[in-house]
Protein backbone atom coordinates (compact mmCIF):
# COMPACT_ATOMS: atom_id res chain seq x y z
CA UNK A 1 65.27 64.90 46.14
CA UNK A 2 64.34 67.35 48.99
CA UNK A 3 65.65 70.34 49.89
CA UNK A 4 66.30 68.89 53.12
CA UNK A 5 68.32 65.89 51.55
CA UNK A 6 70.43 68.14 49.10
CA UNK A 7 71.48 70.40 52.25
CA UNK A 8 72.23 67.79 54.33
CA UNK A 9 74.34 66.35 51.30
CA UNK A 10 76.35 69.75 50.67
CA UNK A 11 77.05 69.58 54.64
CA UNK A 12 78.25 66.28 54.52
CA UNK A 13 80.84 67.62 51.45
CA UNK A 14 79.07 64.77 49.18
CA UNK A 15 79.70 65.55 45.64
CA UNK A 16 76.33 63.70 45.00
CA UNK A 17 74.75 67.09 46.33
CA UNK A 18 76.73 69.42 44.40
CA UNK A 19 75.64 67.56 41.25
CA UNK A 20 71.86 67.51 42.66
CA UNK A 21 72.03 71.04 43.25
CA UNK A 22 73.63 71.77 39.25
CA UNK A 23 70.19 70.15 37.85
CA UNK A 24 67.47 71.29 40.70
CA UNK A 25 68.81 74.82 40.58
CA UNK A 26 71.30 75.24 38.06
CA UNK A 27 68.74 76.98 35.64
CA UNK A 28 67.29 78.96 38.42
CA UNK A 29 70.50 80.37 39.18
CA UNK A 30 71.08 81.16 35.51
CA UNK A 31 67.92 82.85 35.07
CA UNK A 32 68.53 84.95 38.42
CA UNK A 33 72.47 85.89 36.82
CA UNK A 34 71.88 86.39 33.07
CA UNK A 35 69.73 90.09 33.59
CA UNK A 36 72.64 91.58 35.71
CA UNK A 37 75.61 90.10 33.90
CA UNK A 38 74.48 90.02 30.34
CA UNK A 39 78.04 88.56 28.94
CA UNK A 40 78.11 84.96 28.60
CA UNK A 41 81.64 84.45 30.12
CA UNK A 42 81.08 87.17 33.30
CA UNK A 43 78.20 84.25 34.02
CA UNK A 44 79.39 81.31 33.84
CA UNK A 45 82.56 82.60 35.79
CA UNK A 46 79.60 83.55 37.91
CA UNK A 47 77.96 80.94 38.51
CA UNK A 48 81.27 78.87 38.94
CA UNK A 49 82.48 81.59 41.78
CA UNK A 50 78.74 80.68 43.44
CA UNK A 51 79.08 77.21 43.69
CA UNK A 52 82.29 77.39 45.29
CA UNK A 53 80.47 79.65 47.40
CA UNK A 54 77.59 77.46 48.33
CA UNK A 55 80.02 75.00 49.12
CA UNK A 56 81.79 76.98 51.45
CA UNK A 57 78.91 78.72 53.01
CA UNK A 58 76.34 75.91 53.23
CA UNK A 59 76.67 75.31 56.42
CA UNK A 60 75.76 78.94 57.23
CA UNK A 61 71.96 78.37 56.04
CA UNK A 62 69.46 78.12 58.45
CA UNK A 63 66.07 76.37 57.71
CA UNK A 64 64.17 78.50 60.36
CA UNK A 65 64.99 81.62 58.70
CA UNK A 66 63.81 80.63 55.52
CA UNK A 67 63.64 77.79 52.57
CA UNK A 68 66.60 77.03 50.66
CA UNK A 69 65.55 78.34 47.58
CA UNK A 70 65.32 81.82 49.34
CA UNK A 71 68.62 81.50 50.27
CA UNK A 72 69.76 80.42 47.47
CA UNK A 73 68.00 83.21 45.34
CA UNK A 74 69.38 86.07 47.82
CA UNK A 75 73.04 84.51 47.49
CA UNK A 76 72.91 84.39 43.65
CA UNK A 77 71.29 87.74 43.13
CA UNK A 78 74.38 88.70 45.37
CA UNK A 79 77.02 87.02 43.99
CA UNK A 80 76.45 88.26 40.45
CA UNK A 81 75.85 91.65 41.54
CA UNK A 82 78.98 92.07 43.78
CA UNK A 83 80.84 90.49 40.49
CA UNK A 84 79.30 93.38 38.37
CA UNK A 85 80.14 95.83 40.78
CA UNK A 86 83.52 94.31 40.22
CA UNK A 87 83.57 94.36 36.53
CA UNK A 88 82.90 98.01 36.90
CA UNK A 89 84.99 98.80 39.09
CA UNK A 90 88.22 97.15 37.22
CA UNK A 91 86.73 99.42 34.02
CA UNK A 92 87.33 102.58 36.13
CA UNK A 93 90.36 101.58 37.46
CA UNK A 94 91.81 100.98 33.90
CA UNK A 95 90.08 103.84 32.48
CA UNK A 96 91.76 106.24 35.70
CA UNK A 97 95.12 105.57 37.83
CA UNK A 98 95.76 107.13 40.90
CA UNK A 99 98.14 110.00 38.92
CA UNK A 100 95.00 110.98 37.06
CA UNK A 101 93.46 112.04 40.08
CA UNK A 102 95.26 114.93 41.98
CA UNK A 103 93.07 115.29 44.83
CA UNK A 104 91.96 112.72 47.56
CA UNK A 105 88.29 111.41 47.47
CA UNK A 106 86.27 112.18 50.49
CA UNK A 107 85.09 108.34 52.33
CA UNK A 108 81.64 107.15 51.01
CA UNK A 109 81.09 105.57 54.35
CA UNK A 110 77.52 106.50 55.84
CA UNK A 111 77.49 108.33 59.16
CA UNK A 112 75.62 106.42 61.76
CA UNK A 113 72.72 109.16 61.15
CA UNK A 114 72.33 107.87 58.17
CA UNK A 115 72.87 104.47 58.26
CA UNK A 116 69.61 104.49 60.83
CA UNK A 117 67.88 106.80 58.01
CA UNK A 118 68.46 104.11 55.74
CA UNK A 119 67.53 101.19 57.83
CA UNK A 120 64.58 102.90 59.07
CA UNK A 121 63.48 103.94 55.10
CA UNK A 122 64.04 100.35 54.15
CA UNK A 123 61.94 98.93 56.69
CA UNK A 124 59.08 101.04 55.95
CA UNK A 125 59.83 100.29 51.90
CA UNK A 126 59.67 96.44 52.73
CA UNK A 127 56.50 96.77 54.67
CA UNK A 128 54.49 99.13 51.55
CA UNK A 129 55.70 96.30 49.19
CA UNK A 130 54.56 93.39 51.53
CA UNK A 131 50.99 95.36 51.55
CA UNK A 132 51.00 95.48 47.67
CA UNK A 133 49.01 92.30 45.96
CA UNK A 134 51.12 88.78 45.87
CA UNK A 135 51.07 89.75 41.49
CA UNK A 136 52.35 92.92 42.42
CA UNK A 137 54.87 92.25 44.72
CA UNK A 138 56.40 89.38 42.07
CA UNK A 139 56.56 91.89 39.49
CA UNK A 140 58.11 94.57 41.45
CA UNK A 141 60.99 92.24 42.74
CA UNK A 142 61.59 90.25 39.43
CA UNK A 143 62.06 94.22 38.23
CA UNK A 144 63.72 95.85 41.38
CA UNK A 145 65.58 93.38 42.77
CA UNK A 146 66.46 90.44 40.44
CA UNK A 147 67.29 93.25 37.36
CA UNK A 148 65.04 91.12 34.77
CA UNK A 149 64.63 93.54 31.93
CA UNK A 150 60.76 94.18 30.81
CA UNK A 151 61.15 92.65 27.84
CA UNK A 152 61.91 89.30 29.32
CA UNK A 153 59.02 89.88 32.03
CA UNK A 154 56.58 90.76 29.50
CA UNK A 155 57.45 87.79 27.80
CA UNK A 156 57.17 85.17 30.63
CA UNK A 157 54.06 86.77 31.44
CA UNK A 158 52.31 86.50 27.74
CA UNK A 159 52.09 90.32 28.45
CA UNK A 160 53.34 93.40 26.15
CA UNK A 161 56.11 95.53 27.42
CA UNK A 162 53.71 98.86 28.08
CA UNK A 163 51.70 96.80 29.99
CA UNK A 164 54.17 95.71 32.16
CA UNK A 165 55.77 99.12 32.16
CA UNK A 166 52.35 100.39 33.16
CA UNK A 167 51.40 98.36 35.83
CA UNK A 168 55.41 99.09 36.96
CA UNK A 169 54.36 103.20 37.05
CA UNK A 170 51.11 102.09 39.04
CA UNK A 171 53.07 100.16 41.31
CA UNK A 172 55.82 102.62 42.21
CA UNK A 173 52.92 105.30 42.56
CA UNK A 174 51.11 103.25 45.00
CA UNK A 175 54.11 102.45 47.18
CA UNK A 176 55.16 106.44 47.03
CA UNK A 177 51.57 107.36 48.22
CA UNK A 178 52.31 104.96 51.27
CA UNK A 179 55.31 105.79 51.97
CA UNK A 180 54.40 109.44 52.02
CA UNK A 181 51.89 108.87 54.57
CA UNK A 182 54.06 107.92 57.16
CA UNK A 183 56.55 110.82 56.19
CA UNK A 184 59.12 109.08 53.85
CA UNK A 185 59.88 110.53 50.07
CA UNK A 186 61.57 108.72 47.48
CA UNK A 187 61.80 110.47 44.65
C-alpha cells in the first residue's frame, strides 16, 4: 500500500489504515522510541499515546511539505521525547514539593532577543549539516537528533564504536569550523 492510500485511509477514520500503518511503520516507530525511552512500558505507552495522535492529527499532514515518513519520523521523535521530558519532570516533582523550595524561580521563557539568536543559530546549524556528506549527515542525525546510542549505530553499520565515535568528533569539528566562519560558536 502507498503512502498516499494509507493517508487517505487515516483521513477517512478507516481502521483498515490504522492497522496498515501498525505493520508499514510500527517497527520504524519503535526503533525511533526505544533510544530515548529505554523502559519497555514508557514505550509502548508511547507508542500507544502516538497513534492516538496520528489519528487525531492526520489530517494536519501536508504532502507538499514533505513525505509521510518525514512526518511521521519528526512526530515520533517528538512524542517520545515530550513523554521523557514528562517522566522527568514527574521525578522532580516527587523528589521536590513546592514547600521545599522557599524562593520563587525566575521564568525560563526566552526574551525575543534571544529567541531570534536562536532561530538565527539554528538556521545557520541546519545549513553546515546540509553541506556535510549524505553519510555524514545520517550519522549525525541518527546521533543528534533521533538519540540512537553508538553502540547500536556501530552495530547497524558493521562498524566499531571508536570508529563511529571518531568520525562523530570529525563531524562536530567540521560543522564548528563552519559555523565559526560566519561568526557563530558552539561550544
Amino acid at each position: 500500500m502507498s503512502d498516499r492510500d494509507l493517508v487517505e485511509l487515516l483521513q477517512c477514520r478507516d481502521q483498515q489504515g490504522f492497522h496498515e500503518l501498525q505493520q508499514s511503520y510500527g517497527p520504524l516507530m519503535r526503533y525511533i522510541i526505544s533510544p530515548i525511552l529505554p523502559d519497555p512500558r514508557e514505550q509502548e505507552e508511547c507508542l500507544a499515546d502516538l497513534s492516538l495522535l496520528i489519528w487525531d492529527k492526520i489530517h494536519l499532514y501536508d504532502p507538499d511539505k514533505g513525505g509521510f515518513k518525514t512526518w511521521l519520523s519528526v512526530l515520533t521523535r517528538n512524542t517520545a521525547l515530550n513523554r521523557a521530558r514528562s517522566s522527568r519532570a514527574s521525578v522532580r516533582s516527587q523528589e521536590f514539593s513546592l514547600e521545599t523550595l522557599s524562593y520563587q524561580l525566575p521564568a525560563s521563557d526566552p526574551t525575543p532577543e534571544e529567541y531570534l539568536l536562536k532561530k538565527e543559530r539554528l538556521e545557520h546549524l541546519k545549513s553546515a549539516i546540509s553541506s556535510l556528506h549524505p553519510k555524514d549527515q545520517l550519522l549525525f542525525y541518527r546521533k543528534y537528533y533521533y538519540l540512537q546510542p553508538t553502540a547500536q549505530i556501530a552495530a547497524e553499520l558493521g562498524q566499531t564504536e571508536r570508529a563511529v565515535e571518531g568520525k562523530l568528533y570529525r563531524i562536530k569539528k567540521c560543522l564548528k569550523n563552519m559555523l565559526r566562519k560566519d561568526g557563530f560558536s558552539y561550544d
